[in-house]
N, C-alpha and C. Protein backbone atom coordinates (compact mmCIF):
# COMPACT_ATOMS: atom_id res chain seq x y z
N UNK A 1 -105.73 33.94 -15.52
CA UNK A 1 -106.02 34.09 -14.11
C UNK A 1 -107.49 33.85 -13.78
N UNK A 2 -108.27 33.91 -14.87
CA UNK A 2 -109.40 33.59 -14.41
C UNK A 2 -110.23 32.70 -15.91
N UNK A 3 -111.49 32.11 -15.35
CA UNK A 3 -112.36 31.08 -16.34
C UNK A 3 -112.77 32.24 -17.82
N UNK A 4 -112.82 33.64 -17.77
CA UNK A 4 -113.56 34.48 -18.24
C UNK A 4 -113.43 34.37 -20.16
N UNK A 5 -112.48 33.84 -20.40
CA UNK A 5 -112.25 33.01 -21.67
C UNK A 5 -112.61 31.91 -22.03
N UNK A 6 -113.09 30.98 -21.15
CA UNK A 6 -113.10 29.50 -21.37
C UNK A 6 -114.68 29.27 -22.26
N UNK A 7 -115.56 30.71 -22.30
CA UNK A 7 -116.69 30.45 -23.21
C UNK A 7 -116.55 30.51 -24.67
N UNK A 8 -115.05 30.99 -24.81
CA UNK A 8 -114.50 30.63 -26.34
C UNK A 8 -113.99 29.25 -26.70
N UNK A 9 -113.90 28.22 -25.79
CA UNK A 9 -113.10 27.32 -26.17
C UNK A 9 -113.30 26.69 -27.72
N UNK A 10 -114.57 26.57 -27.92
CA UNK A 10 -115.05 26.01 -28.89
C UNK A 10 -113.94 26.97 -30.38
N UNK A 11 -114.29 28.10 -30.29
CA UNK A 11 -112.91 28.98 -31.21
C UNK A 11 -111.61 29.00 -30.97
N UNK A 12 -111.19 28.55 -29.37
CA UNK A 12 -109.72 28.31 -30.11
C UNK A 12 -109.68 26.73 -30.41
N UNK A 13 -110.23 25.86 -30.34
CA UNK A 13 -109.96 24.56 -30.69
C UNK A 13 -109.97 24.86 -31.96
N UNK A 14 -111.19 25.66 -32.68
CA UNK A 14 -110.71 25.66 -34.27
C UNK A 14 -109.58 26.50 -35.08
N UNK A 15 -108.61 27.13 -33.87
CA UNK A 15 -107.43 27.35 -34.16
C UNK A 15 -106.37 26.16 -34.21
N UNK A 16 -106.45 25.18 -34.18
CA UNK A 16 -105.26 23.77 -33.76
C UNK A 16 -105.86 23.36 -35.25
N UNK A 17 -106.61 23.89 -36.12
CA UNK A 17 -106.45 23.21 -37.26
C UNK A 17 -106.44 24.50 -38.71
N UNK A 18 -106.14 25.39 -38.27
CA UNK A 18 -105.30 26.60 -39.47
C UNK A 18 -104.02 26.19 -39.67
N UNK A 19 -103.98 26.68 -41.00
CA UNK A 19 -102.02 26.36 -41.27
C UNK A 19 -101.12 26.75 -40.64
N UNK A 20 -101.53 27.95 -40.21
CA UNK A 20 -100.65 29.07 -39.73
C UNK A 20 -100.04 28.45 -38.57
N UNK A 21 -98.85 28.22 -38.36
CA UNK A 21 -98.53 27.73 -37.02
C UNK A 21 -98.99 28.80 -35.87
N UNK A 22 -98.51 29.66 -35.88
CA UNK A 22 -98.72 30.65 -34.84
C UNK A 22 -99.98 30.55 -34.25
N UNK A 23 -101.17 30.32 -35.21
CA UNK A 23 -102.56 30.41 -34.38
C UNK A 23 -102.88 28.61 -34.26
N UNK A 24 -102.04 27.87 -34.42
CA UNK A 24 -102.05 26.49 -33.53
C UNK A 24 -101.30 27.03 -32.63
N UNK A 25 -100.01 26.93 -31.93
CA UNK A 25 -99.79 27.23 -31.31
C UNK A 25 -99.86 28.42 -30.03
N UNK A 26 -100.75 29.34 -30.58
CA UNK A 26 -101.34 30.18 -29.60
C UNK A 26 -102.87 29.48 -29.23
N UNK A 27 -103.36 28.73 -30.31
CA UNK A 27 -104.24 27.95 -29.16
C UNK A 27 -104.00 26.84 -28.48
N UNK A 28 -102.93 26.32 -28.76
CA UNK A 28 -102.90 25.05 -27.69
C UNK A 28 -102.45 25.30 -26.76
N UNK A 29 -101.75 27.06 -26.38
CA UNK A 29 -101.38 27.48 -25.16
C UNK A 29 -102.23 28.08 -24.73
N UNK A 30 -103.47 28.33 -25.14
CA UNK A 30 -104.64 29.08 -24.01
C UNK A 30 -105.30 27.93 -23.61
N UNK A 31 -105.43 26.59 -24.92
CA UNK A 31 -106.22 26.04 -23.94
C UNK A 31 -105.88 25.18 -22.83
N UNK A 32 -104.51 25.10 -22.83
CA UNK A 32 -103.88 24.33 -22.09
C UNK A 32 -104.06 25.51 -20.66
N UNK A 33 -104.09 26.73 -20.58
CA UNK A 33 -104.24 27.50 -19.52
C UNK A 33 -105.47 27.41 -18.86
N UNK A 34 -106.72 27.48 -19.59
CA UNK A 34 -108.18 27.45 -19.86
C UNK A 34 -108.52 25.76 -19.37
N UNK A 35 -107.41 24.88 -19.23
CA UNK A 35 -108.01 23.25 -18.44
C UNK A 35 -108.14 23.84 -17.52
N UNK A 36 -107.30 24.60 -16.51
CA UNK A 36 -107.69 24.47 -14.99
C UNK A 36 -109.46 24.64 -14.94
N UNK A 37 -110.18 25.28 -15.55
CA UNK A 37 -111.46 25.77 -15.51
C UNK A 37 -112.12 25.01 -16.13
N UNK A 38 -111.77 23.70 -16.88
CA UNK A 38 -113.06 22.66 -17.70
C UNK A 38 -113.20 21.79 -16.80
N UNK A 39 -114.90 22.04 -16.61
CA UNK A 39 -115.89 21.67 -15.52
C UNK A 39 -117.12 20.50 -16.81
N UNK A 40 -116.58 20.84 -17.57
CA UNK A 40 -117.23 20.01 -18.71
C UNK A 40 -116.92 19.14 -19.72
N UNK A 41 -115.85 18.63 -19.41
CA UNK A 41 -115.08 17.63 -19.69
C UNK A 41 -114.51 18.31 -21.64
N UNK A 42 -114.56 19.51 -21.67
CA UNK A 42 -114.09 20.07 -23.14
C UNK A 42 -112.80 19.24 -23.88
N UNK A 43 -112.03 19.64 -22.96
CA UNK A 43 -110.35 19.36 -23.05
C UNK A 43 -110.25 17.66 -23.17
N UNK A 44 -110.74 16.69 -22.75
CA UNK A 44 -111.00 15.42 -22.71
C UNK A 44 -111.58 14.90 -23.85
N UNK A 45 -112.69 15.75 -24.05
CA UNK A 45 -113.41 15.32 -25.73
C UNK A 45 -112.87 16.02 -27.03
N UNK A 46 -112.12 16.99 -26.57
CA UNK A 46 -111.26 17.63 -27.49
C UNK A 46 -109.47 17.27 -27.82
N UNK A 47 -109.29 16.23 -26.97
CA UNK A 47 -108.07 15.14 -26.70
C UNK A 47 -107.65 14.95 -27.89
N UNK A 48 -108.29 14.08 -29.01
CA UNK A 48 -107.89 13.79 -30.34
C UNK A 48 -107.88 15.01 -31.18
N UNK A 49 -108.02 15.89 -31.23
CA UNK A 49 -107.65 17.29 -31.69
C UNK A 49 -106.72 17.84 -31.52
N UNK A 50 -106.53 17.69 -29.92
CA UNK A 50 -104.89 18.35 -29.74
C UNK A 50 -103.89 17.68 -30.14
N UNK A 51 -103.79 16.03 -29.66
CA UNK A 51 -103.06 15.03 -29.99
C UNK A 51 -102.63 15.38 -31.38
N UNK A 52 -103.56 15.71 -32.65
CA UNK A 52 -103.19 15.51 -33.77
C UNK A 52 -102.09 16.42 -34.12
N UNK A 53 -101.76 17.94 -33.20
CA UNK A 53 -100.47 18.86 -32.96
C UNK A 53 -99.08 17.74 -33.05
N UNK A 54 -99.31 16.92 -32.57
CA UNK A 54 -98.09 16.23 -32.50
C UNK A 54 -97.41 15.76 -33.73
N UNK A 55 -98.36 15.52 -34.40
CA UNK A 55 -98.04 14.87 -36.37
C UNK A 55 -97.86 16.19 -36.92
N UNK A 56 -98.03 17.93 -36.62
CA UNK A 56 -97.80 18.62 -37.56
C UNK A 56 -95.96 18.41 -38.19
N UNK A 57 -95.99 19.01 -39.52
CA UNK A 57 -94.97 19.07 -40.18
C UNK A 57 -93.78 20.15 -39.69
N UNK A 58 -94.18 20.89 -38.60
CA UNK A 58 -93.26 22.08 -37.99
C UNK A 58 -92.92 21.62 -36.55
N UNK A 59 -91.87 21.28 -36.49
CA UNK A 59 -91.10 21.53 -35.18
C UNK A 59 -91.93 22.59 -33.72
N UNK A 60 -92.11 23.59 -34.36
CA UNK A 60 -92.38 24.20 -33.04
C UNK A 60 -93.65 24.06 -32.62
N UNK A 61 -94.59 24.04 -33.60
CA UNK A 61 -95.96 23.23 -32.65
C UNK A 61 -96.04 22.22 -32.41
N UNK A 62 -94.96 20.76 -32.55
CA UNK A 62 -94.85 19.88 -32.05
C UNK A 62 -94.72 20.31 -30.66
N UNK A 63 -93.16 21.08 -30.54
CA UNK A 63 -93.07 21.27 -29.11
C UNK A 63 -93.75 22.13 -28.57
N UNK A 64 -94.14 23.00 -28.74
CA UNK A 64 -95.66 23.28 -28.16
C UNK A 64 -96.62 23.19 -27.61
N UNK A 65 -97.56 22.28 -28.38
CA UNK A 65 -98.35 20.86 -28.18
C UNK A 65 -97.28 20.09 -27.03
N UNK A 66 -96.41 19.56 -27.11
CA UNK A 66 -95.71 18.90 -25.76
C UNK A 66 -95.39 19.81 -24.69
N UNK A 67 -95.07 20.53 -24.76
CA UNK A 67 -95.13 21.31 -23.24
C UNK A 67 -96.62 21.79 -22.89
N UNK A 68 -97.43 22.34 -24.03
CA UNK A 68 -98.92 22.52 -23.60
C UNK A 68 -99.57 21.27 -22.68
N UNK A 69 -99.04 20.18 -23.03
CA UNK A 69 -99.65 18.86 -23.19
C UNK A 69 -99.34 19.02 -21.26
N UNK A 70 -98.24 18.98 -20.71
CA UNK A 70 -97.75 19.27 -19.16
C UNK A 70 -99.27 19.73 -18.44
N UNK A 71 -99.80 20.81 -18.44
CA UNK A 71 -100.44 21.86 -18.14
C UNK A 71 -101.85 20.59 -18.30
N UNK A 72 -102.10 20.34 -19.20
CA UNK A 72 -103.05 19.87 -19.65
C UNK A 72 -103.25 18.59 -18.83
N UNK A 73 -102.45 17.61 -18.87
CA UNK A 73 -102.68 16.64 -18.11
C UNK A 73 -102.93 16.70 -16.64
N UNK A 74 -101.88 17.51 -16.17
CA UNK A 74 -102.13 18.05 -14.57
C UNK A 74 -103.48 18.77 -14.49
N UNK A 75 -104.57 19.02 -15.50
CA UNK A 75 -105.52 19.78 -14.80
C UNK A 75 -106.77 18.76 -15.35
N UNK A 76 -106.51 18.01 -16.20
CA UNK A 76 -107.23 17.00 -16.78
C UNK A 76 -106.38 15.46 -16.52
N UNK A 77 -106.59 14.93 -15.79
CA UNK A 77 -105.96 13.86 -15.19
C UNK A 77 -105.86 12.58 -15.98
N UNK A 78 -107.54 12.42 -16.76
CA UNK A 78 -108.27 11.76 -17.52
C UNK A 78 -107.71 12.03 -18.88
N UNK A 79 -106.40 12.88 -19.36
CA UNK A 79 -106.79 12.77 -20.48
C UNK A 79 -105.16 11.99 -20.60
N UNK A 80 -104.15 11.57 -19.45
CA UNK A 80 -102.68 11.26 -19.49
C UNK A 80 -102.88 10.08 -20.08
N UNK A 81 -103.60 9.01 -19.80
CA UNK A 81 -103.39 7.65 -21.15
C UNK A 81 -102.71 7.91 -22.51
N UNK A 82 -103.88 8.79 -22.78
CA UNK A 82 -103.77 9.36 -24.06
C UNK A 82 -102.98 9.89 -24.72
N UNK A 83 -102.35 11.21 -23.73
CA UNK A 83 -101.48 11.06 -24.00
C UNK A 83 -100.15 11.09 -23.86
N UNK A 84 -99.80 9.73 -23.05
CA UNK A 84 -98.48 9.29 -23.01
C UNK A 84 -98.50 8.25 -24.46
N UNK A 85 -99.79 7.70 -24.92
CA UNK A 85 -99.38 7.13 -25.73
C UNK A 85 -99.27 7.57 -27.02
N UNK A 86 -99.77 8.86 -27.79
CA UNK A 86 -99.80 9.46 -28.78
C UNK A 86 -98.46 10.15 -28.15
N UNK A 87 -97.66 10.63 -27.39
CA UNK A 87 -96.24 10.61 -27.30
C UNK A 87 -95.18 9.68 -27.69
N UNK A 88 -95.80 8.70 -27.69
CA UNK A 88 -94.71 7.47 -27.85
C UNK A 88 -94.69 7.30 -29.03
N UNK A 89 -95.56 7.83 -29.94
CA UNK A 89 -95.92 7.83 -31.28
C UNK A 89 -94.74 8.34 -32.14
N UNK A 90 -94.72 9.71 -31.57
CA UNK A 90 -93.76 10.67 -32.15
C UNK A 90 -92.58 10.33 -32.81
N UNK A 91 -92.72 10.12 -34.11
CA UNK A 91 -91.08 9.97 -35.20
C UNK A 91 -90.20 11.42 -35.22
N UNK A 92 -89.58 11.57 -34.52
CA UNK A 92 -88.54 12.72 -34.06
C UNK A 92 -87.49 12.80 -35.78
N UNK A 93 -87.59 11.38 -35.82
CA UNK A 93 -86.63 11.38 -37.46
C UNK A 93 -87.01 12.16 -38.42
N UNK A 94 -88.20 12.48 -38.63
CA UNK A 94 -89.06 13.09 -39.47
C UNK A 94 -88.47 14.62 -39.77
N UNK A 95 -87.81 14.89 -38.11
CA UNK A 95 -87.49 16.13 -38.29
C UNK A 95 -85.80 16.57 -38.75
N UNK A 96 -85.43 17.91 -38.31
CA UNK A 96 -84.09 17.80 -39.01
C UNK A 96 -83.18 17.98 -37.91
N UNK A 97 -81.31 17.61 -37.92
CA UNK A 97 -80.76 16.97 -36.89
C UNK A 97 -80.69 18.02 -35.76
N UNK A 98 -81.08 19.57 -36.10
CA UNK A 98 -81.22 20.65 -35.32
C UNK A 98 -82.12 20.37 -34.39
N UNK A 99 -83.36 20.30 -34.58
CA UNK A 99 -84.54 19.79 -33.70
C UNK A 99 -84.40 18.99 -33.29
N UNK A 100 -84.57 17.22 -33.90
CA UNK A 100 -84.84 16.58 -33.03
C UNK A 100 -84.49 16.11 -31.74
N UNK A 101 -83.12 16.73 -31.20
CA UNK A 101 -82.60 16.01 -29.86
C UNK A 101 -83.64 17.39 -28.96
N UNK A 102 -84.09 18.62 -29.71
CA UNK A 102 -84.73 19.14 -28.42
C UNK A 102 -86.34 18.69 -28.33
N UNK A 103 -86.66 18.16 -29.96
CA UNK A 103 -87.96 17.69 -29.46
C UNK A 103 -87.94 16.03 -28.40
N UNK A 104 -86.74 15.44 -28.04
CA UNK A 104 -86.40 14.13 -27.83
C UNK A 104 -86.71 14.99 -26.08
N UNK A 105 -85.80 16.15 -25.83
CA UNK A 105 -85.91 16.40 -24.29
C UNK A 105 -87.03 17.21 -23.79
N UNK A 106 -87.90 17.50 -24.76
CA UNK A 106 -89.45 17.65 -24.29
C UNK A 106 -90.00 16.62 -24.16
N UNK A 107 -89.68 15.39 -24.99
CA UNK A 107 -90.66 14.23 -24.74
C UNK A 107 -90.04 13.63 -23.37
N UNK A 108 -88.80 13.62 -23.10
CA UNK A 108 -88.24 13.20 -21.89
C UNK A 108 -88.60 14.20 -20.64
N UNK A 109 -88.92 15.35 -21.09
CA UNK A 109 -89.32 16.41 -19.75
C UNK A 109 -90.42 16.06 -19.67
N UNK A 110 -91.82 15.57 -20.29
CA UNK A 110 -93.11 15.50 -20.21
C UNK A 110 -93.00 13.94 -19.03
N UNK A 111 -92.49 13.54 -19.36
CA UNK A 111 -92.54 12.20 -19.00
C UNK A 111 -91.91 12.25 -17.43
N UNK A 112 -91.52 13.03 -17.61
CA UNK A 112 -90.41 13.63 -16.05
C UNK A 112 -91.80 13.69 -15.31
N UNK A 113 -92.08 14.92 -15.53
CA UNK A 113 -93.52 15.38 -15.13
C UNK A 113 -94.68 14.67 -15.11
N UNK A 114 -95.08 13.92 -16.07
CA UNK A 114 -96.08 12.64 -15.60
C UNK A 114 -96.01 12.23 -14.45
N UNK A 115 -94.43 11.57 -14.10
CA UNK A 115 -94.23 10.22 -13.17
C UNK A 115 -93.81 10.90 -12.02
C-alpha cells in the first residue's frame, strides 16, 4: 500500500537468485508490488534478473514469475518487449504433463492482459 519497502529493492532482487524457491518467489511478488513506486527505473534494469525466473527448474516460480510479470509490466510499460519475448521462450515440455497445460494458460493469460 505504500513505497515504504521499495528502499530494499536491491535485497529482494538478491532473493530471485537463492535456491530456495519460496524466497524467489516471495521476491518476485514484492517486487512486482513495489513497480508501482520505481521512479528509478530499478525494475527495468533489473528486467534480465527477473526474466531469468522463467528458466528455473520448478514449476511454481515459473508461474510466479508469469503472473508477477502482469503487475510488472502494467506499472513498468518499458519493460513489455522484453518480456513478451523471454515468454515466447518458455519450453513448457521441460516440465511434467501435470503442469504444463497450467503453465501454457498463464502464458495465454499474460498475453490476454498485455493486448
Amino acid at each position: 500500500y505504500s513505497d515504504q519497502y521499495y528502499q530494499y529493492f536491491d535485497d529482494l532482487l538478491s532473493l530471485l537468485k537463492e535456491e530456495n524457491s519460496y524466497y524467489k518467489t516471495r521476491g518476485i511478488m514484492i517486487i512486482a508490488s513495489l513497480s508501482k513506486w520505481d521512479r528509478e527505473g530499478k525494475v527495468a534494469r533489473s528486467t534480465p534478473q527477473i526474466l531469468a525466473l522463467l528458466e528455473d527448474k520448478k514449476p511454481v516460480v515459473v508461474r510466479k514469475c508469469i503472473e508477477a510479470l502482469k503487475e510488472i509490466v502494467k506499472n513498468c510499460p518499458e519493460t513489455k518487449s522484453s518480456v513478451l519475448k523471454a515468454v515466447e521462450r518458455i519450453d513448457i515440455t521441460r516440465f511434467k504433463d501435470s503442469m504444463s497445460p497450467l503453465i501454457k494458460k498463464d502464458i495465454n493469460n499474460l498475453y490476454n492482459t498485455l493486448n
